[in-house]
N, C-alpha and C. Protein backbone atom coordinates (compact mmCIF):
# COMPACT_ATOMS: atom_id res chain seq x y z
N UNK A 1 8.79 49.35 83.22
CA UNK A 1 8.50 47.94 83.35
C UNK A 1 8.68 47.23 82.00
N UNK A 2 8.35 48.02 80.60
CA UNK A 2 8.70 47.29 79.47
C UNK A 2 9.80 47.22 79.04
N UNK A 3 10.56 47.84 79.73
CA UNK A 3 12.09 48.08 79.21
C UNK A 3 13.00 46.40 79.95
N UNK A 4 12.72 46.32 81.36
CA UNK A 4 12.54 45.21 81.93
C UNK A 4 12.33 43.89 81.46
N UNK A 5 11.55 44.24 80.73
CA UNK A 5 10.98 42.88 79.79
C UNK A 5 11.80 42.51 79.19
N UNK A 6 11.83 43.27 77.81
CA UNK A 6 12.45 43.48 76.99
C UNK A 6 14.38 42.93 77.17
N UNK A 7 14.73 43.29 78.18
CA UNK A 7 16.14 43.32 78.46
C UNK A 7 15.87 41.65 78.90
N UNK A 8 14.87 41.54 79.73
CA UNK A 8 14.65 39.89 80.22
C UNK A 8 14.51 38.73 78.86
N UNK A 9 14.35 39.23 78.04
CA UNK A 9 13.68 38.56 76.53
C UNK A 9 15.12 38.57 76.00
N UNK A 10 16.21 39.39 76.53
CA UNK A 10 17.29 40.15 75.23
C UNK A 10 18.02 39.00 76.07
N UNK A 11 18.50 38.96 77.06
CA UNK A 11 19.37 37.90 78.33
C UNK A 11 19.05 36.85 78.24
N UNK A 12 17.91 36.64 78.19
CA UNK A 12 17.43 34.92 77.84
C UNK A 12 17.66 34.28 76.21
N UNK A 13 17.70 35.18 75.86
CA UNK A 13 18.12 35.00 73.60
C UNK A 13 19.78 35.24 74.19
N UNK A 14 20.24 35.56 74.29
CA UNK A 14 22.04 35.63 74.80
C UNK A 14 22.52 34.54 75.10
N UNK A 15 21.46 33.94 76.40
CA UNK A 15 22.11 32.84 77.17
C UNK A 15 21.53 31.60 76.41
N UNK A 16 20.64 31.70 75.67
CA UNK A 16 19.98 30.45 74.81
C UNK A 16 21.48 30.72 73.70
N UNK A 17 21.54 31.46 73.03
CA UNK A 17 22.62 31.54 71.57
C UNK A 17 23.69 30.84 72.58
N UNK A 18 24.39 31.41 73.89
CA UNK A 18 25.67 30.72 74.05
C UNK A 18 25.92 29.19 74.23
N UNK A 19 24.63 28.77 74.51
CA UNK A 19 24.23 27.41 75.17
C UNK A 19 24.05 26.63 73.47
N UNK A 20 23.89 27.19 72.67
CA UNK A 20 23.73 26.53 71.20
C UNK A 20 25.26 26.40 71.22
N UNK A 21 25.74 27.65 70.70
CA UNK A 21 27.32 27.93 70.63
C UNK A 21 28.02 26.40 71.18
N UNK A 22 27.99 26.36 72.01
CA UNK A 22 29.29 25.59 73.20
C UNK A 22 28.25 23.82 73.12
N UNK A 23 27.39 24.11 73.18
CA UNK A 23 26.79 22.11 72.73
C UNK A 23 25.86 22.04 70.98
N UNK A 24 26.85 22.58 70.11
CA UNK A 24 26.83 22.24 69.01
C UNK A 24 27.20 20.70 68.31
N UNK A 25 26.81 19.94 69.21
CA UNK A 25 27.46 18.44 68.85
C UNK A 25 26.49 17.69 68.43
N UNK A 26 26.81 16.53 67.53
CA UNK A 26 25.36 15.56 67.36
C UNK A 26 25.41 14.78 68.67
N UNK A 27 23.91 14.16 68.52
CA UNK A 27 23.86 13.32 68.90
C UNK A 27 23.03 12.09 68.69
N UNK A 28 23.62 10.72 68.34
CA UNK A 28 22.90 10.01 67.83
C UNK A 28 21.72 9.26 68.75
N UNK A 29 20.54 8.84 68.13
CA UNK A 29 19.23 8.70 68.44
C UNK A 29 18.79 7.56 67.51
N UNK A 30 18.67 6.23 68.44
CA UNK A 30 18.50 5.06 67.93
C UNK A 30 16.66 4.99 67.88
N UNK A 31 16.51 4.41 66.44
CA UNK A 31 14.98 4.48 65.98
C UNK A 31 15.26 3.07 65.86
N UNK A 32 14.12 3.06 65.42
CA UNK A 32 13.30 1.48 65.24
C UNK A 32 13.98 0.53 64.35
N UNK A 33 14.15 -0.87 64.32
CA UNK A 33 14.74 -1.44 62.98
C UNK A 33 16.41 -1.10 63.18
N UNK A 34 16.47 -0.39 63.70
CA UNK A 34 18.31 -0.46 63.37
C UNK A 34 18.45 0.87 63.08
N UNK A 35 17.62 1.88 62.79
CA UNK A 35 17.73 2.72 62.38
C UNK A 35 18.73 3.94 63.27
N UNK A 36 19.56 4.69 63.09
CA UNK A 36 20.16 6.15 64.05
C UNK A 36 19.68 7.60 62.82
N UNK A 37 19.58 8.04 64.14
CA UNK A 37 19.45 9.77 63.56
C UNK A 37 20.79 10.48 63.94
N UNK A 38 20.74 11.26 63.19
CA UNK A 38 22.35 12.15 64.34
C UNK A 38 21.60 13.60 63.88
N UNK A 39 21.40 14.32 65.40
CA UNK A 39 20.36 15.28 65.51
C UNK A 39 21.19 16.21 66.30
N UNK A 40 21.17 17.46 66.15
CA UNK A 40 21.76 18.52 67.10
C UNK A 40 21.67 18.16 68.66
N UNK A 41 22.05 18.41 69.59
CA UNK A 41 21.82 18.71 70.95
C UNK A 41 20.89 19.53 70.82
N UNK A 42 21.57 21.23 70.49
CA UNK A 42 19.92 22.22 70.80
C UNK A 42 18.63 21.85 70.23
N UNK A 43 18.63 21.25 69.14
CA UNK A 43 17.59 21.08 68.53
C UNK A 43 16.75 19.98 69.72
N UNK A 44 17.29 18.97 69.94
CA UNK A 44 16.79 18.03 70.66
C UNK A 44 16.28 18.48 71.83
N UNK A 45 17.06 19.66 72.58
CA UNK A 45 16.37 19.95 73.57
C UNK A 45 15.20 20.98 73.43
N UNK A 46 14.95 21.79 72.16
CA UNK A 46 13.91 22.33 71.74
C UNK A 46 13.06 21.42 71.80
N UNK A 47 12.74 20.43 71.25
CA UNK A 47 11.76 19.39 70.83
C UNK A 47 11.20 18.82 72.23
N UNK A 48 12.00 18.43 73.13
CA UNK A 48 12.08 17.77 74.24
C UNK A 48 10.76 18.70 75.01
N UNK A 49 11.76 20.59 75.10
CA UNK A 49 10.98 21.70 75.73
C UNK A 49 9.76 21.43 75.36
N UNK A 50 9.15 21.46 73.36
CA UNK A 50 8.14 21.93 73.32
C UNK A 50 7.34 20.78 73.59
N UNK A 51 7.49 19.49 73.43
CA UNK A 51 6.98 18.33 73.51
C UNK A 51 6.08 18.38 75.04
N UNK A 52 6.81 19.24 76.12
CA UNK A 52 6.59 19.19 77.53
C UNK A 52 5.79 20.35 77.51
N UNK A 53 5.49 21.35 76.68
CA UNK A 53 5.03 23.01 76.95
C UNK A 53 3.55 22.92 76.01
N UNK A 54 3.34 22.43 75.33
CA UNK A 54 2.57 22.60 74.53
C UNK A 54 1.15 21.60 74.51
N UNK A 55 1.12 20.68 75.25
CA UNK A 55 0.13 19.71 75.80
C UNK A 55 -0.08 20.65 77.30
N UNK A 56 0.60 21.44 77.82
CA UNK A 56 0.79 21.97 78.96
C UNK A 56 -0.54 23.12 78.68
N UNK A 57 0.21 24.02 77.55
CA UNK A 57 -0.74 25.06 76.86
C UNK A 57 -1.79 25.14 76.49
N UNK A 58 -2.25 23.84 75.70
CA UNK A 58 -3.47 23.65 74.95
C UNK A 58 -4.75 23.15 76.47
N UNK A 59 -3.82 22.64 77.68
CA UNK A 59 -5.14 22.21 78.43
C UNK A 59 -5.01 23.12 79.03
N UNK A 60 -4.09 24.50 79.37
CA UNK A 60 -4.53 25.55 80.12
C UNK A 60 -5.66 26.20 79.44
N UNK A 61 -5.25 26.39 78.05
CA UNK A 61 -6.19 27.29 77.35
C UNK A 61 -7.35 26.89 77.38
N UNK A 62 -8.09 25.75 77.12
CA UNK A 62 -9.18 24.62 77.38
C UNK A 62 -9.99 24.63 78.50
N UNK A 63 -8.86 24.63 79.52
CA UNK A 63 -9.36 25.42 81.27
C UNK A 63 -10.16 27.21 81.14
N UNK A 64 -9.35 27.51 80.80
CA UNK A 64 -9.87 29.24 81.02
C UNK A 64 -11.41 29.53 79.94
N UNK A 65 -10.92 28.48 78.50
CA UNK A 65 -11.94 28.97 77.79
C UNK A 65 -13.35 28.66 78.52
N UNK A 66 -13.38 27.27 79.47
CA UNK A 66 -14.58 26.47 79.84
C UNK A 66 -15.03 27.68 81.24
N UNK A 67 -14.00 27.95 81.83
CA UNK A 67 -14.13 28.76 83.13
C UNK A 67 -14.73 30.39 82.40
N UNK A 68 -13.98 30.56 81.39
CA UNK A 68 -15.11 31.69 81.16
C UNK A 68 -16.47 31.29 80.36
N UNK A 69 -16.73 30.37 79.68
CA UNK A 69 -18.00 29.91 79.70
C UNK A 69 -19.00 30.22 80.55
N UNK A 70 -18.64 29.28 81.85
CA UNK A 70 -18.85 29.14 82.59
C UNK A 70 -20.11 31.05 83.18
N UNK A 71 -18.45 31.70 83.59
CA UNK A 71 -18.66 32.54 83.72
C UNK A 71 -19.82 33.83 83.44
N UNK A 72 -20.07 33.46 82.20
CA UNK A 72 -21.20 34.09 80.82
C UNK A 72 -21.99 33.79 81.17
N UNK A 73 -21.68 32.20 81.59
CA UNK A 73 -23.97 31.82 81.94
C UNK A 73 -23.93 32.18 83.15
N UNK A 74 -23.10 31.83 83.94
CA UNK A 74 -23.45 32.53 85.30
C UNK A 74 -24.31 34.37 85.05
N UNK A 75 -23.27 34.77 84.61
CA UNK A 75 -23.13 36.58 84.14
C UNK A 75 -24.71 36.89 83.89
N UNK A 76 -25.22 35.76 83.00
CA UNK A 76 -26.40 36.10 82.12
C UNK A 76 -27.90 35.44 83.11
N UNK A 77 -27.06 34.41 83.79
CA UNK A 77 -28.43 34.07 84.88
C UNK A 77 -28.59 35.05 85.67
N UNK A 78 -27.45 35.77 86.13
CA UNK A 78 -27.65 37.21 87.16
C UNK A 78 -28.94 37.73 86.94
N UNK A 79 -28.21 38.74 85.60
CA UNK A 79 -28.96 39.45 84.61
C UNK A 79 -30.54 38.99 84.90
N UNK A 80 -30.80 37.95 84.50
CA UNK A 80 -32.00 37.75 84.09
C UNK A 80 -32.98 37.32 85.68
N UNK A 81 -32.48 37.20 86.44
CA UNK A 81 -32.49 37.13 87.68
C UNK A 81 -33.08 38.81 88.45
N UNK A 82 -32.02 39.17 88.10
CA UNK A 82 -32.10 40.65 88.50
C UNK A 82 -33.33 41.51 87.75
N UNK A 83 -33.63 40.92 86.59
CA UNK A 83 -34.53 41.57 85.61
C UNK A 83 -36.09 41.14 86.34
N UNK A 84 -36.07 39.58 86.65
CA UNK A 84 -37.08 39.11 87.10
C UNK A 84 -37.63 40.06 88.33
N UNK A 85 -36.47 40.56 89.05
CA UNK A 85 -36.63 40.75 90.78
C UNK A 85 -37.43 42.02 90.27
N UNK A 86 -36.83 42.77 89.41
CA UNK A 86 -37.37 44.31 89.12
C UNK A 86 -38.97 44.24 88.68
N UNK A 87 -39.49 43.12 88.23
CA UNK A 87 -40.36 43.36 87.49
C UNK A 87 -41.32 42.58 88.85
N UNK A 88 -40.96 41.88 89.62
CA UNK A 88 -41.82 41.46 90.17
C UNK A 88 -41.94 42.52 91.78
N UNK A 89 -41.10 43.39 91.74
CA UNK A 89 -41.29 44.49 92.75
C UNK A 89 -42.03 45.77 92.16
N UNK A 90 -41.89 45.87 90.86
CA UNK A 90 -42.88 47.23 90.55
C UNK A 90 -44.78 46.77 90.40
N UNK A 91 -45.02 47.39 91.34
CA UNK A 91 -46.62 47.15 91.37
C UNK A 91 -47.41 47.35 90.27
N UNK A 92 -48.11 46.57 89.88
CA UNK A 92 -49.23 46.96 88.47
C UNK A 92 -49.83 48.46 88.69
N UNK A 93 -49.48 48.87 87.09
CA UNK A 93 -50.54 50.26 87.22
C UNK A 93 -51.88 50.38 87.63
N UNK A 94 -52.12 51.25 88.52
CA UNK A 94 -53.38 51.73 88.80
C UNK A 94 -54.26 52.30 87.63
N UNK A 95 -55.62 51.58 87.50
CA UNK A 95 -56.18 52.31 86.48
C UNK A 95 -56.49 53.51 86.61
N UNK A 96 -56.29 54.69 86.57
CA UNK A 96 -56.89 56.38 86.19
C UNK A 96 -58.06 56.45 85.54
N UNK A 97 -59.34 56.90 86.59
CA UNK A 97 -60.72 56.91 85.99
C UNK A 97 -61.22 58.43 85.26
N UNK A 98 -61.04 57.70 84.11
CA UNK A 98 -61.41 58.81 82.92
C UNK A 98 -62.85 59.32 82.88
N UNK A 99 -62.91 60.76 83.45
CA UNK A 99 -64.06 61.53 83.35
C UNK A 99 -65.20 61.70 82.28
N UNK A 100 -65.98 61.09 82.80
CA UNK A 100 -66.90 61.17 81.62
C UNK A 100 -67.85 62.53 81.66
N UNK A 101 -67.57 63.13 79.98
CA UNK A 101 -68.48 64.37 80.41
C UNK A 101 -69.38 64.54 80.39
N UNK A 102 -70.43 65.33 80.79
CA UNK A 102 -71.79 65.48 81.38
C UNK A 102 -72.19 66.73 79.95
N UNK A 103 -73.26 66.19 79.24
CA UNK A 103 -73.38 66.98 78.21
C UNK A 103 -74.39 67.99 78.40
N UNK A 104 -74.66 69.39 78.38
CA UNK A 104 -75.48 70.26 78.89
C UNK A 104 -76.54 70.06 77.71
N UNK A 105 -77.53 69.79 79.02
CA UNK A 105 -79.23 69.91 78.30
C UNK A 105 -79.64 70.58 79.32
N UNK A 106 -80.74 71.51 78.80
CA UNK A 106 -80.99 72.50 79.45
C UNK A 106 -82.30 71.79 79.69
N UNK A 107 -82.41 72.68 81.05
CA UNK A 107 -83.86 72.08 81.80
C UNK A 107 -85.30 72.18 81.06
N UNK A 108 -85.72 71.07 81.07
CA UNK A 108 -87.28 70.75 80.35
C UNK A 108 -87.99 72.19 81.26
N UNK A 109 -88.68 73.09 80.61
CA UNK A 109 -89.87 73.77 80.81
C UNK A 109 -91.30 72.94 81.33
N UNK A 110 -91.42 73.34 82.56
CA UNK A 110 -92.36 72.14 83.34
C UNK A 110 -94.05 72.78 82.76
């Protein structure tokens, strides 16, 4: 299965390099004031990608971190839940009546 990967990672860097290769052209990009840029194609569409992937990323990550939050207090109310149940099902100790000893005195002479 990692070999898979790997070859999937190697094909996708192939077909990204040929796609640089063959739209190596500028292209100009009108700014503010009058201003032009003259900016790669690939580059532009990098920027474009990450511009779209990375606001994408940061609120997934944001999601999972809150959902496992979440998760923990749940986890820990169990816990303490479960701790409660145990303690309120074991019955109080019975006191054990400690023998008191009987000290030998010998019988009064009547």
């Amino acid at each position: 299965m990692q070999f898979l990967r790997i070859l999937f990672w190697c094909l996708l860097a192939f077909v990204a390099a040929l796609f640089t290769y063959g739209n190596w052209t500028p292209v100009t990009i009108q700014l503010w004031s009058g201003l032009e840029a003259l900016v790669k194609l690939p580059f532009l569409l990098l920027v474009a990608f990450l511009a779209g992937l990375v606001p994408t990323l940061l609120y997934n990550h944001a999601v999972r971190w809150r959902l496992r939050q979440r998760l923990a207090a749940a986890e820990q109310d169990a816990a303490q839940a479960r701790y409660a149940a145990t303690i309120a099902e074991t019955p109080p100790p019975v006191p054990v009546p400690v023998p008191v000893p009987v000290p030998d005195v010998p019988p009064e002479p009547a």
